[in-house]
Each structure stands twice: as C-alpha cells, then as structure tokens.
C-alpha atoms as a PDB file:
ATOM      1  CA  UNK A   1      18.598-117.958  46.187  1.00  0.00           C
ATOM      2  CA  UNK A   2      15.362-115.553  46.174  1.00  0.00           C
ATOM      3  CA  UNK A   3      13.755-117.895  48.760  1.00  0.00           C
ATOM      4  CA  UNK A   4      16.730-118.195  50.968  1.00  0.00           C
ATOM      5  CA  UNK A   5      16.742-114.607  51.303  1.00  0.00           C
ATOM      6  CA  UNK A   6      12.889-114.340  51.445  1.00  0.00           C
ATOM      7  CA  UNK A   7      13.671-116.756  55.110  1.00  0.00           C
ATOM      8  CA  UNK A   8      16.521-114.661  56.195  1.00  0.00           C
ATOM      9  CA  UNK A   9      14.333-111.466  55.705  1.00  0.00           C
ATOM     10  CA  UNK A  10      11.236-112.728  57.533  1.00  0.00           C
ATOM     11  CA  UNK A  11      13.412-114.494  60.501  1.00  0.00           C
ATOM     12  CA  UNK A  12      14.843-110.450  60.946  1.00  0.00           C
ATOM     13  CA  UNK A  13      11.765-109.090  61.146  1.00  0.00           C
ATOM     14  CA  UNK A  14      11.041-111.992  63.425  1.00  0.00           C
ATOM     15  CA  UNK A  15      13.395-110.782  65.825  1.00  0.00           C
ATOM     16  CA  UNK A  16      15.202-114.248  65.540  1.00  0.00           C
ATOM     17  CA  UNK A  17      19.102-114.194  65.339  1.00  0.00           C
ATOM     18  CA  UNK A  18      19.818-117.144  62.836  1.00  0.00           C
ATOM     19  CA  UNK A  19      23.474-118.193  61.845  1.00  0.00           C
ATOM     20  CA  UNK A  20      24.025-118.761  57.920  1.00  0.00           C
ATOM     21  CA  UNK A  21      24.991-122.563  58.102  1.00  0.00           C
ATOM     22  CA  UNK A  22      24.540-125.239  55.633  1.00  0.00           C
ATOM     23  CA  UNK A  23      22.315-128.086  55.661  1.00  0.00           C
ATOM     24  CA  UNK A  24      24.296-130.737  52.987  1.00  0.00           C
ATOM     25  CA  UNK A  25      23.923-134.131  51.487  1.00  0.00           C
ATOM     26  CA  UNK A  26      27.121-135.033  52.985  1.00  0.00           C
ATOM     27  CA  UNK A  27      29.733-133.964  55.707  1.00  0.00           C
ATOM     28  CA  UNK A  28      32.377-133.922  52.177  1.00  0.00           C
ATOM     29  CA  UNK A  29      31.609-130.825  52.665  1.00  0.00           C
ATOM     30  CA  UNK A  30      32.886-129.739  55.822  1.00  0.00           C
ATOM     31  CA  UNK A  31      35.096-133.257  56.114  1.00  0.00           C
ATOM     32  CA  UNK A  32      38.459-131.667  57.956  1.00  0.00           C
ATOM     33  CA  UNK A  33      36.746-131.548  61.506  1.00  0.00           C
ATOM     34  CA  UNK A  34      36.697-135.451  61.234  1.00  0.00           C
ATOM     35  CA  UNK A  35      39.798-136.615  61.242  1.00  0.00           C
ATOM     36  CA  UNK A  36      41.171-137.763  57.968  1.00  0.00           C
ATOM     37  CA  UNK A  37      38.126-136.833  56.696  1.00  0.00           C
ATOM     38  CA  UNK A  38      35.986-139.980  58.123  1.00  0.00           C
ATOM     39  CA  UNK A  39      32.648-138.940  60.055  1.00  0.00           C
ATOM     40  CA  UNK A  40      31.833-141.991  62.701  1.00  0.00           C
ATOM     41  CA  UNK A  41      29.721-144.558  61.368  1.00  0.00           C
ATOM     42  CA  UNK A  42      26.409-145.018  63.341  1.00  0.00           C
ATOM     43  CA  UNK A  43      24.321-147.815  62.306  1.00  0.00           C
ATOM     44  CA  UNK A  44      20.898-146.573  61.160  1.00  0.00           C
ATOM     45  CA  UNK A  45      21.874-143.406  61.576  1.00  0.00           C
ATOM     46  CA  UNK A  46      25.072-142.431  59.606  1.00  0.00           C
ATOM     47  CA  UNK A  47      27.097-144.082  56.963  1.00  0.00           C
ATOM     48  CA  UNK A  48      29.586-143.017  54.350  1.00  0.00           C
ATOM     49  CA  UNK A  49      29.232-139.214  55.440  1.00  0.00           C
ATOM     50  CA  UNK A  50      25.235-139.194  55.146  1.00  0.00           C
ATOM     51  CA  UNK A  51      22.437-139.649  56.744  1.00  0.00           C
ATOM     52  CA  UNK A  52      20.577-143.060  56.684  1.00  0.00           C
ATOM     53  CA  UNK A  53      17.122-140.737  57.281  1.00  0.00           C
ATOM     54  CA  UNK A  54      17.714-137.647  55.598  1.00  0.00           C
ATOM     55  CA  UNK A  55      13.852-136.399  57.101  1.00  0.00           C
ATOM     56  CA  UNK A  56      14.909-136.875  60.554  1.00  0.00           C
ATOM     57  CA  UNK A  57      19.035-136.823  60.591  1.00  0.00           C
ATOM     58  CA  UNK A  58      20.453-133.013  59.393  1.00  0.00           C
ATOM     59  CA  UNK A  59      24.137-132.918  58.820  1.00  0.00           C
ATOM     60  CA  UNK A  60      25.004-129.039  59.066  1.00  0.00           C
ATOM     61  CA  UNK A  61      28.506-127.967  57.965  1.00  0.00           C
ATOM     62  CA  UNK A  62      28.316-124.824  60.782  1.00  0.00           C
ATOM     63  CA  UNK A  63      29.880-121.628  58.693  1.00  0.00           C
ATOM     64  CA  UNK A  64      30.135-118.214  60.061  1.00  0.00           C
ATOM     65  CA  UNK A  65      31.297-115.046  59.146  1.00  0.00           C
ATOM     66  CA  UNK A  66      32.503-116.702  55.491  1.00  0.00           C
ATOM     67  CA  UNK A  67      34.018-119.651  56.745  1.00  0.00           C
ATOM     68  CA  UNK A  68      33.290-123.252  58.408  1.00  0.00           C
ATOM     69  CA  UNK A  69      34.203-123.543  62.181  1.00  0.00           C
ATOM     70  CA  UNK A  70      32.273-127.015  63.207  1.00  0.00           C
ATOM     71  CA  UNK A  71      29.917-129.511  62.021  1.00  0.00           C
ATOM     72  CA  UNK A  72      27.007-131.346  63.485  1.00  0.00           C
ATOM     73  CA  UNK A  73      24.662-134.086  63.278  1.00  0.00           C
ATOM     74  CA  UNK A  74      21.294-132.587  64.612  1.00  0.00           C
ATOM     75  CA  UNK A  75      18.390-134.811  65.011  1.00  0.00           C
ATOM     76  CA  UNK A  76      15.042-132.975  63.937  1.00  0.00           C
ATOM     77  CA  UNK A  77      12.985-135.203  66.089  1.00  0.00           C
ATOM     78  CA  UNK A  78      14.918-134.605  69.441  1.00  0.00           C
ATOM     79  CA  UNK A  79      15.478-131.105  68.232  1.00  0.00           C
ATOM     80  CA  UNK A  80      19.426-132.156  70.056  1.00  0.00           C
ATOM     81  CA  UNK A  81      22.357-132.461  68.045  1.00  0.00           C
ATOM     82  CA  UNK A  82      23.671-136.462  67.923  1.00  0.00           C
ATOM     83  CA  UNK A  83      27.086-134.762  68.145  1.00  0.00           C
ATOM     84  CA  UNK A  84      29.265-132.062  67.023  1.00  0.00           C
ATOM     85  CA  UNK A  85      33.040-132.412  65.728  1.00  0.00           C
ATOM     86  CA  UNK A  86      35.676-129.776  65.374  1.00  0.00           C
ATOM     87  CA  UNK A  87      39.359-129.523  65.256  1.00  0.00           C
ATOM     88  CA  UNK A  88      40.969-128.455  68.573  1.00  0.00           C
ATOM     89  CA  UNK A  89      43.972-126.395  67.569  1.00  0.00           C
ATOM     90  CA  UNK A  90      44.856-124.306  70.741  1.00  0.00           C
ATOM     91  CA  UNK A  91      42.449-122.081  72.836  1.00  0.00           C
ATOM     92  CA  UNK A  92      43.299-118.166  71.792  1.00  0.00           C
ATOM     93  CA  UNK A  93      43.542-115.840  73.926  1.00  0.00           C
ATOM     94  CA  UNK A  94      40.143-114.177  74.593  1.00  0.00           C
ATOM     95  CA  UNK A  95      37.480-113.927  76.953  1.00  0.00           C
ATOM     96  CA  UNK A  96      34.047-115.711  76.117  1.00  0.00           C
ATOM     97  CA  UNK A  97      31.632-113.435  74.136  1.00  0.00           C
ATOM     98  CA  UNK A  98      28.223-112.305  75.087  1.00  0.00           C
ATOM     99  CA  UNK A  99      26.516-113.108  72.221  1.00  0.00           C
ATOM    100  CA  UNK A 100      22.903-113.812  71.121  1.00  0.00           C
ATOM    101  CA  UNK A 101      22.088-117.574  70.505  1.00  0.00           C
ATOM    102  CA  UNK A 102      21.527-118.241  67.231  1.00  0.00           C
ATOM    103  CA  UNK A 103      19.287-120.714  65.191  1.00  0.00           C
ATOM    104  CA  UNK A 104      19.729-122.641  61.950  1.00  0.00           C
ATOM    105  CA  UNK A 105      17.191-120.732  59.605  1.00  0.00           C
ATOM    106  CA  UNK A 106      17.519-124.121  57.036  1.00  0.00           C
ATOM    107  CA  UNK A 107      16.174-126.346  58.688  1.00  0.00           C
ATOM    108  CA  UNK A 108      12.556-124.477  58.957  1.00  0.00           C
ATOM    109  CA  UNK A 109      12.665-123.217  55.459  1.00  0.00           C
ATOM    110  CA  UNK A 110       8.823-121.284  54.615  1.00  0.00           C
ATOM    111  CA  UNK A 111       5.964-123.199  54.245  1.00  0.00           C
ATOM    112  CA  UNK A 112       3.939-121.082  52.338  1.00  0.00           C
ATOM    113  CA  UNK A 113       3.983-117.610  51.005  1.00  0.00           C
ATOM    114  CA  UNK A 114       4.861-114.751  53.997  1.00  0.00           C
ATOM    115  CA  UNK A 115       4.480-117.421  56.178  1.00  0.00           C
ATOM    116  CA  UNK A 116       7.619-118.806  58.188  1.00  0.00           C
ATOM    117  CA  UNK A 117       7.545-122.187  60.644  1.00  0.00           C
ATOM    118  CA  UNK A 118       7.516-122.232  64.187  1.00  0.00           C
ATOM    119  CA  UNK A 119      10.736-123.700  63.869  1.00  0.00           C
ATOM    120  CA  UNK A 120       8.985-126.903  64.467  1.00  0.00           C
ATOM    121  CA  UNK A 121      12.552-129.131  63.312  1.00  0.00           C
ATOM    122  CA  UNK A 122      14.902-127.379  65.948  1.00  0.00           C
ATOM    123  CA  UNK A 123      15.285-125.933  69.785  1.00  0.00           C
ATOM    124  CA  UNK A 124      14.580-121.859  69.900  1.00  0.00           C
ATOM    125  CA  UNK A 125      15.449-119.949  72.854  1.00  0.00           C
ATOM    126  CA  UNK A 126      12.418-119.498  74.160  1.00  0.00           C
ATOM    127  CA  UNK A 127      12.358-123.581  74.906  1.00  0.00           C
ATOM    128  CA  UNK A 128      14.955-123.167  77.648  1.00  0.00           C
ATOM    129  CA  UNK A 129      13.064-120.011  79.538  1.00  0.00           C
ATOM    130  CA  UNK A 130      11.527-120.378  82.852  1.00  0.00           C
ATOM    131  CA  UNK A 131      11.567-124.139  82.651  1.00  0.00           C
ATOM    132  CA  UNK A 132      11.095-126.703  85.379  1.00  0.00           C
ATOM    133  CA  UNK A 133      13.779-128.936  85.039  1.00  0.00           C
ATOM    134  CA  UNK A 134      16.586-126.565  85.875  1.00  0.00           C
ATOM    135  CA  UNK A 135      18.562-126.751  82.645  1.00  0.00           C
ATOM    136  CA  UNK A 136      20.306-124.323  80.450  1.00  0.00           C
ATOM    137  CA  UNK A 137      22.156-124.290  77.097  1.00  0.00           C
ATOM    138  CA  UNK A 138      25.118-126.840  76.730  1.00  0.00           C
ATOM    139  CA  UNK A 139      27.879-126.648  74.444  1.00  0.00           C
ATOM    140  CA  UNK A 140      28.766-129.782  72.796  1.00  0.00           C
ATOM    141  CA  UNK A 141      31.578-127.718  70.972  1.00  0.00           C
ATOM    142  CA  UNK A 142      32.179-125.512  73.741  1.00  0.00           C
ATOM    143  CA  UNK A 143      34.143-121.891  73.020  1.00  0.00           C
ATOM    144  CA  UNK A 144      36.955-122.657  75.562  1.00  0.00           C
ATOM    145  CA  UNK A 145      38.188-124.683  72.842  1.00  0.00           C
ATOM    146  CA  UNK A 146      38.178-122.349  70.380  1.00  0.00           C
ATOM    147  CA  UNK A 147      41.042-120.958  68.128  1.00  0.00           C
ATOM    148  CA  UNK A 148      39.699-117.730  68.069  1.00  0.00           C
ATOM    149  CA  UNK A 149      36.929-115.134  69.548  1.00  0.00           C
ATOM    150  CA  UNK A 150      35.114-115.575  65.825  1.00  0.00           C
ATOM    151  CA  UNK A 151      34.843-119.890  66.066  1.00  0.00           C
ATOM    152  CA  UNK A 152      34.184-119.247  69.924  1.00  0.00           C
ATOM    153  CA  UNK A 153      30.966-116.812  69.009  1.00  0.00           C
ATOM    154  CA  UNK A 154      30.066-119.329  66.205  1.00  0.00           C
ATOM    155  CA  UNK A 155      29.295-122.173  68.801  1.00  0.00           C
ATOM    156  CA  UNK A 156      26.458-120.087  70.139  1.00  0.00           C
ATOM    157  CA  UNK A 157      23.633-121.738  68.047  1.00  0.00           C
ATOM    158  CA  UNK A 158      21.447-124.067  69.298  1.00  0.00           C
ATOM    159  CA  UNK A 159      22.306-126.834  67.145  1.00  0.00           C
ATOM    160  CA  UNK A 160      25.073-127.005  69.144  1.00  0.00           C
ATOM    161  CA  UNK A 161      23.405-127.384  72.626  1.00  0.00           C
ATOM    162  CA  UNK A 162      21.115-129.476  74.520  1.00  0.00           C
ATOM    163  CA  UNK A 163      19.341-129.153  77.792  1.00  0.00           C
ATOM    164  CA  UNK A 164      22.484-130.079  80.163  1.00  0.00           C
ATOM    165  CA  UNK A 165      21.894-129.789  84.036  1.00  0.00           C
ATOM    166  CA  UNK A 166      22.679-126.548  85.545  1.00  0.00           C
ATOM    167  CA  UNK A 167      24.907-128.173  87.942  1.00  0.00           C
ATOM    168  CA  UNK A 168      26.346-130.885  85.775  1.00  0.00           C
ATOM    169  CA  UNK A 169      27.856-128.282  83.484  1.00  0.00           C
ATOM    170  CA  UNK A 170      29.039-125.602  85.384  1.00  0.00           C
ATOM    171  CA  UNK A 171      30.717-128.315  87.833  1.00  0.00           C
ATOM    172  CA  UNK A 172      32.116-131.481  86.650  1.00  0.00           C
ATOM    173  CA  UNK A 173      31.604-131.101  83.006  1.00  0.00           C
ATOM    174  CA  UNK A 174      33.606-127.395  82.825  1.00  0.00           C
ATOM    175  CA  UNK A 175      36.142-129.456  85.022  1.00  0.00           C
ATOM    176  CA  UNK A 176      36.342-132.187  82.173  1.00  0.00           C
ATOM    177  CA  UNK A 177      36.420-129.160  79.280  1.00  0.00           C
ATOM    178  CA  UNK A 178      39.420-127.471  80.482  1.00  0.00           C
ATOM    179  CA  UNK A 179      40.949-131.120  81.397  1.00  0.00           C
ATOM    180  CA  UNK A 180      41.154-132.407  77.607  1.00  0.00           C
ATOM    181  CA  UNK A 181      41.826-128.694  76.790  1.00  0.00           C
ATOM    182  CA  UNK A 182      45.217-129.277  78.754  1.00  0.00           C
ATOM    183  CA  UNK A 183      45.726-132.720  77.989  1.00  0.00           C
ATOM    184  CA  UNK A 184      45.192-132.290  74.103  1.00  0.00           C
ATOM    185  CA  UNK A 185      47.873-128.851  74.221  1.00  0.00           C
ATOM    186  CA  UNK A 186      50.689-131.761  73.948  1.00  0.00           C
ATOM    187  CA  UNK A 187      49.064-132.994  70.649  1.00  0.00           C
ATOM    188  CA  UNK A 188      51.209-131.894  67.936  1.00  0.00           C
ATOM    189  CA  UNK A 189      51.110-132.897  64.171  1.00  0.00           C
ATOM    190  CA  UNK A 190      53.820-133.050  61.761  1.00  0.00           C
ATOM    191  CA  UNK A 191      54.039-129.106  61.893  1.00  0.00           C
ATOM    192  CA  UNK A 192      54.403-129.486  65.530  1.00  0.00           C
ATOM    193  CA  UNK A 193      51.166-127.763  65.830  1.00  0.00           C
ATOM    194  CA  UNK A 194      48.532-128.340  68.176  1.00  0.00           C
ATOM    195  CA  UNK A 195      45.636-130.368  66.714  1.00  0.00           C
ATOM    196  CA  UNK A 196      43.403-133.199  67.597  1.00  0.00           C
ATOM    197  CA  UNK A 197      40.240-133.798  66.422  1.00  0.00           C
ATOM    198  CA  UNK A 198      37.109-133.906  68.863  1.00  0.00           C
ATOM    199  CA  UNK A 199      33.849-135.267  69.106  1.00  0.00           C
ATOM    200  CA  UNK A 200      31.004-134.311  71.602  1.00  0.00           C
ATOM    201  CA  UNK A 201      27.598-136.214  71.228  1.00  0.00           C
ATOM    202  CA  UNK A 202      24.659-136.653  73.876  1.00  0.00           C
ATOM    203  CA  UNK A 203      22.450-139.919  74.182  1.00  0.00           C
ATOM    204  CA  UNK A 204      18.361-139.159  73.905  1.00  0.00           C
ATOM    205  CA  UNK A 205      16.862-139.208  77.481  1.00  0.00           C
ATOM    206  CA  UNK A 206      13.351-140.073  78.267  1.00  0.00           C
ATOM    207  CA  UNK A 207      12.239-136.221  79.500  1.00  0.00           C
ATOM    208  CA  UNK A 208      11.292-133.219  77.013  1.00  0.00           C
ATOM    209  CA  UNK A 209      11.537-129.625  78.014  1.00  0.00           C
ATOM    210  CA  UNK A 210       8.616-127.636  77.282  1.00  0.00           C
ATOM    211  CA  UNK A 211       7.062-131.079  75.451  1.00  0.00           C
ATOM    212  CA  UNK A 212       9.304-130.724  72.670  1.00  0.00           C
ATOM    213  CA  UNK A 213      13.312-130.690  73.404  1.00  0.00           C
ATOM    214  CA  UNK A 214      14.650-133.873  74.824  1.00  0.00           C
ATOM    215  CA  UNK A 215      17.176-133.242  77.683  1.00  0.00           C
ATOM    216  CA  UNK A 216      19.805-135.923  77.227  1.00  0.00           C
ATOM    217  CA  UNK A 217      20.171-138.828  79.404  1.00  0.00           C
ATOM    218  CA  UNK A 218      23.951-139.036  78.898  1.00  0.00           C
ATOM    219  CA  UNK A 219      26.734-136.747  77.547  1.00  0.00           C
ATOM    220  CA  UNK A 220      29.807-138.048  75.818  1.00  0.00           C
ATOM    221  CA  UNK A 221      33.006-136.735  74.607  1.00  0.00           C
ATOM    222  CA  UNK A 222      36.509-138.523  72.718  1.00  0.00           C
ATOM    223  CA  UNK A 223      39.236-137.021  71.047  1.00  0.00           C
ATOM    224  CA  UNK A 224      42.177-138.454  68.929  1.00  0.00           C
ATOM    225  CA  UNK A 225      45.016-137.120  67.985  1.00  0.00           C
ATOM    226  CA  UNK A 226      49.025-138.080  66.524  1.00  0.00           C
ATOM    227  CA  UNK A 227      51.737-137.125  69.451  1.00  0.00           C
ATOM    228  CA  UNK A 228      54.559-136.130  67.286  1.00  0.00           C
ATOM    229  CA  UNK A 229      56.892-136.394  70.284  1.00  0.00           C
ATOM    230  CA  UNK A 230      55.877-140.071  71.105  1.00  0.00           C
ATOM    231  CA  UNK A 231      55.354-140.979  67.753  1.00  0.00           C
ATOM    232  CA  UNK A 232      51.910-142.423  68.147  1.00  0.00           C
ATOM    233  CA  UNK A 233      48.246-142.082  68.626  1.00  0.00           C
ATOM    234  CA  UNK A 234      46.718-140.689  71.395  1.00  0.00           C
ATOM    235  CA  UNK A 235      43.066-141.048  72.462  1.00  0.00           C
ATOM    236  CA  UNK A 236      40.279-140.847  75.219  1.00  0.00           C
ATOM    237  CA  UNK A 237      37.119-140.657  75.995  1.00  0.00           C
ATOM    238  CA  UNK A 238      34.599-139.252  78.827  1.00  0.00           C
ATOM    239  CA  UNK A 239      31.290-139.857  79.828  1.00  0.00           C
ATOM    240  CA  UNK A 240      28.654-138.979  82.347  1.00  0.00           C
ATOM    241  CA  UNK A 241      25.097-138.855  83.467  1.00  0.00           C
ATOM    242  CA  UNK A 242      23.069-135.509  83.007  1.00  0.00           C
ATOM    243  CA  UNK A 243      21.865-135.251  86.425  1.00  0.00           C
ATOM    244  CA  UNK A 244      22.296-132.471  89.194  1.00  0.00           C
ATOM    245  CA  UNK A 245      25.528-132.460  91.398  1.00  0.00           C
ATOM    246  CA  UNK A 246      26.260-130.619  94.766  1.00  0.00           C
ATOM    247  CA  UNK A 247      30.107-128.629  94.689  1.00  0.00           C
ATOM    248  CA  UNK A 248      30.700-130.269  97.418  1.00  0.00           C
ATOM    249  CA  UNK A 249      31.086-133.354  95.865  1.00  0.00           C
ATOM    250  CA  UNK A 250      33.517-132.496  93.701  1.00  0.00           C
ATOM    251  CA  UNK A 251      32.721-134.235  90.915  1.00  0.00           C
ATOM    252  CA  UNK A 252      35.183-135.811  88.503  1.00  0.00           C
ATOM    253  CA  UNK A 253      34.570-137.188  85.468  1.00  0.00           C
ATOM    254  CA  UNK A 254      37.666-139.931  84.892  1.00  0.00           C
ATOM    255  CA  UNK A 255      39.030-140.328  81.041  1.00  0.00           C
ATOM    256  CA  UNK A 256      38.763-144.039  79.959  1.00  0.00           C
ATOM    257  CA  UNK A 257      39.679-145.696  76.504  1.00  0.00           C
ATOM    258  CA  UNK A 258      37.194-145.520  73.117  1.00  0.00           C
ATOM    259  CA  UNK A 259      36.910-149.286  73.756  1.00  0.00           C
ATOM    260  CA  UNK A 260      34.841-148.103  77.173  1.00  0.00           C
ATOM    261  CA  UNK A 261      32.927-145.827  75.450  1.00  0.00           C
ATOM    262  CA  UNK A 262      32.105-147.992  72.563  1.00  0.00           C
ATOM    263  CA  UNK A 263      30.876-150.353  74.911  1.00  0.00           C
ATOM    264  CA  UNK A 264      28.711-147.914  76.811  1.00  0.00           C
ATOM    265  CA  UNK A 265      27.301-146.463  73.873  1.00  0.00           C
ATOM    266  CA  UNK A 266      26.627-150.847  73.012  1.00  0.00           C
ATOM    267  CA  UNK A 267      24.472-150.750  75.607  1.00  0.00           C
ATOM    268  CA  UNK A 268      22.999-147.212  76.213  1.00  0.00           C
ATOM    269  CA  UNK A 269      22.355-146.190  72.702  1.00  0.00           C
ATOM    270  CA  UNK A 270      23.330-147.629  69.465  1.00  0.00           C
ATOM    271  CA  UNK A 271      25.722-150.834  68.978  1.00  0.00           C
ATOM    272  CA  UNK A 272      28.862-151.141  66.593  1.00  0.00           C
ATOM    273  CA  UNK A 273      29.178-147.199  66.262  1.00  0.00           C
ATOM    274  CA  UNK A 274      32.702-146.385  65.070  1.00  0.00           C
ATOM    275  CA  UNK A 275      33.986-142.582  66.276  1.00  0.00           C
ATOM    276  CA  UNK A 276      37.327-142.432  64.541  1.00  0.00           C
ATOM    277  CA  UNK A 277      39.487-144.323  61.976  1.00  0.00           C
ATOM    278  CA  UNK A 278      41.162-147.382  63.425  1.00  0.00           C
ATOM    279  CA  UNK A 279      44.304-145.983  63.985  1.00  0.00           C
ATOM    280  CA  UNK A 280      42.890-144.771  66.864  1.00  0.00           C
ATOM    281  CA  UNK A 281      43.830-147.469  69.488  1.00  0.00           C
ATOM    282  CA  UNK A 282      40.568-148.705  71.008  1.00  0.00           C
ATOM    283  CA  UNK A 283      42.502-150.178  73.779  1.00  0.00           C
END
C-alpha cells in the first residue's frame, strides 16, 4: 500500500494524470463486461480469464471514481490495448467531457527509490504530439456508449486507445459507433432493459509512432446480445482498415456475422479466437 501511494505521489508531482485501475491475475475480477462472465479465448494469448504471458499481456479491470466501468487487455509490447469490453446499457444523456487523458500508473510501478519509469510498458500523451503519421487517440470503448458522464470520462485513458487515422475515425468509424449504438437500443434483457455486451479490439500493424506505439493495421468491433422481443440472440460484427479516407467518399463500414470476423481475424491475426459464448450464433 505504502509503495502504491509512493507511485501515485511521484506521478502528481510528475504532472501526469493517472486513473486508479487494477492490473489482476484474472478478468474474475471485473467478469460482468463479458458476457456471462466468459472473456474470448485467444490462443497464446488468453485462456480461462488470464493471460498466457503475464510479462507482456496486462488484463486491467478499468475502475474509476470507486467503481469498475470497462476492462481491457493491453499489450505492454505494442503499448495498444488487444481489446476492450464493456456492457452497453443505453447512452445517457450528456455531452462528451473535456477531460485530461489519463494513464495506468500500474503498469510502470518504481524502479528504484524516488525514481519513477518512463512509462516504458504503456502509450503517454506525449507519443501522439506533433507526429507524422496523422493520427490521434482512438477509443476502443468510446464515451458515446456510455451510461453516464462518469463511465464516459473513465474511457479517457490511454489503455483504451490506439493510434487510429484522423480521418478513419472521425468519418466512417463515428458513422459505425453511433450505428451499433442504434441498432443495440432494441437489445433488451429479461428486465426489458437495454444491454448487450461489446467488444472493441485492434490488430498490430507494421508502423510505430514515435518508435514505440504501434498504430494498428486493422480495427474490429462485435457485440452480442438476447432480444427479449424476438426471443433470441442477436449479434454482429465490423471491421475495417486504419487508413485515411476523403468525406467525400462516404465511407461505410457494413455489419457482417462473427463467423466473418472469425475468419478475418484466421487470417489477419490469430486463428481459432473465440469472442463470445456459443450461444452467440456465428452464422
């Protein structure tokens, strides 16, 4: 306890804005943003609810102000989350903050007395000024899909972002946001309450910004969720190339089944990954 407020007290006088997450052993911890409690199961990666390379793999049950909002799986090496997963119960009614971006202060604990890394294991701010590649912080749990103006400001960390193309997310991405924000509103559980559960992960790319953050090659996001009204599961699934786009395109990024992403993600990244349960229709 001493040292984690010996970190906290050198990070202020630091000047860096950290958010008071946890670093775990397993996402038991923060299980209800997967649904039924399952994380996905990515082969060499993540099994069981922990990480197959604790050095490299960070499972972070995201808590602010005294309570969880999200969790991610952040990837020390990339300094990129591999995803984050939250519960989408209904975007509140507020306007989205201006708020500092904040940094996980556990995963760059001291490493000797009065002495506090570079945060050599994760992104800082810094990393995405004046760079050449015209990127800027992207959401994987973004705060239009938050419950509430607290869980919308907790998002702002950088474990929760990677370098996304200007473009790409202000255009077809934000499109794609507000899309499944719309299309998951008719989700309703046995409360008849809206809730789905959500998953937003990025795929490595072969480009670092400032020699240190990888900028994703890919983006990805799937939801699932019970339709009380139909009486079955519902899920989809989006995916699309982090590259610049003109408006005038008009970019769209079309919804497709978790059997299409599981087969992208076969090729592109890792094979046999598993997002939700099975009752999930992969069709």
């Amino acid at each position: 306890m001493k040292m984690r407020l010996f970190v906290f007290s050198a990070l202020l006088v630091l000047g860096f804005p950290f958010i008071i997450t946890e670093v775990v052993d397993s996402f038991n911890t923060c299980k209800d943003f997967f649904l039924e409690g399952q994380p996905p199961v990515i082969p060499g990666i993540m099994l069981n609810s922990v990480s197959l390379d604790q050095n490299r793999y960070k499972l972070i049950c995201q808590k602010y102000k005294e309570a969880y909002r999200f969790a991610t799986l952040y990837d020390t090496e990339n300094k990129i989350p591999v995803f984050s997963a939250y519960k989408y119960t209904g975007k509140g009614d507020f306007k989205r903050p201006r708020i500092k971006w904040m940094f996980e202060s556990e995963l760059d604990p001291p490493v000797a007395e009065m002495t506090v890394r570079t945060c050599a294991n994760q992104a800082i701010n810094e990393d995405y000024c004046n760079n050449t590649y015209n990127v800027n912080r992207g959401h994987l749990f973004p705060c239009c899909h938050a419950a509430d103006v607290i869980t919308a400001q907790s998002t702002f960390t950088l474990t929760n972002t990677v370098p996304q193309k200007k473009s790409f997310n202000e255009l077809s991405w934000s499109r794609m946001e507000y899309e499944t924000k719309n299309i998951m509103n008719t989700c309703k559980n046995n409360n008849n309450k809206v809730e789905a559960h959500v998953l937003t992960g990025a795929i490595p790319g072969n480009s670092k910004l400032k020699e240190k953050v990888n900028i994703p090659s890919y983006m990805w996001m799937a939801f699932c969720c019970y339709n009380r009204s139909e009486n079955k599961w519902v899920s989809q699934a989006y995916w699309a190339q982090n590259i610049e786009e003109e408006k005038s395109e008009n970019k769209i990024i079309h919804k497709d089944s978790l059997q299409k992403l599981k087969q992208f993600l076969d090729e592109t990244w890792v094979r046999n990954v598993q997002l939700f349960k099975e009752d999930c229709t992969y069709e």
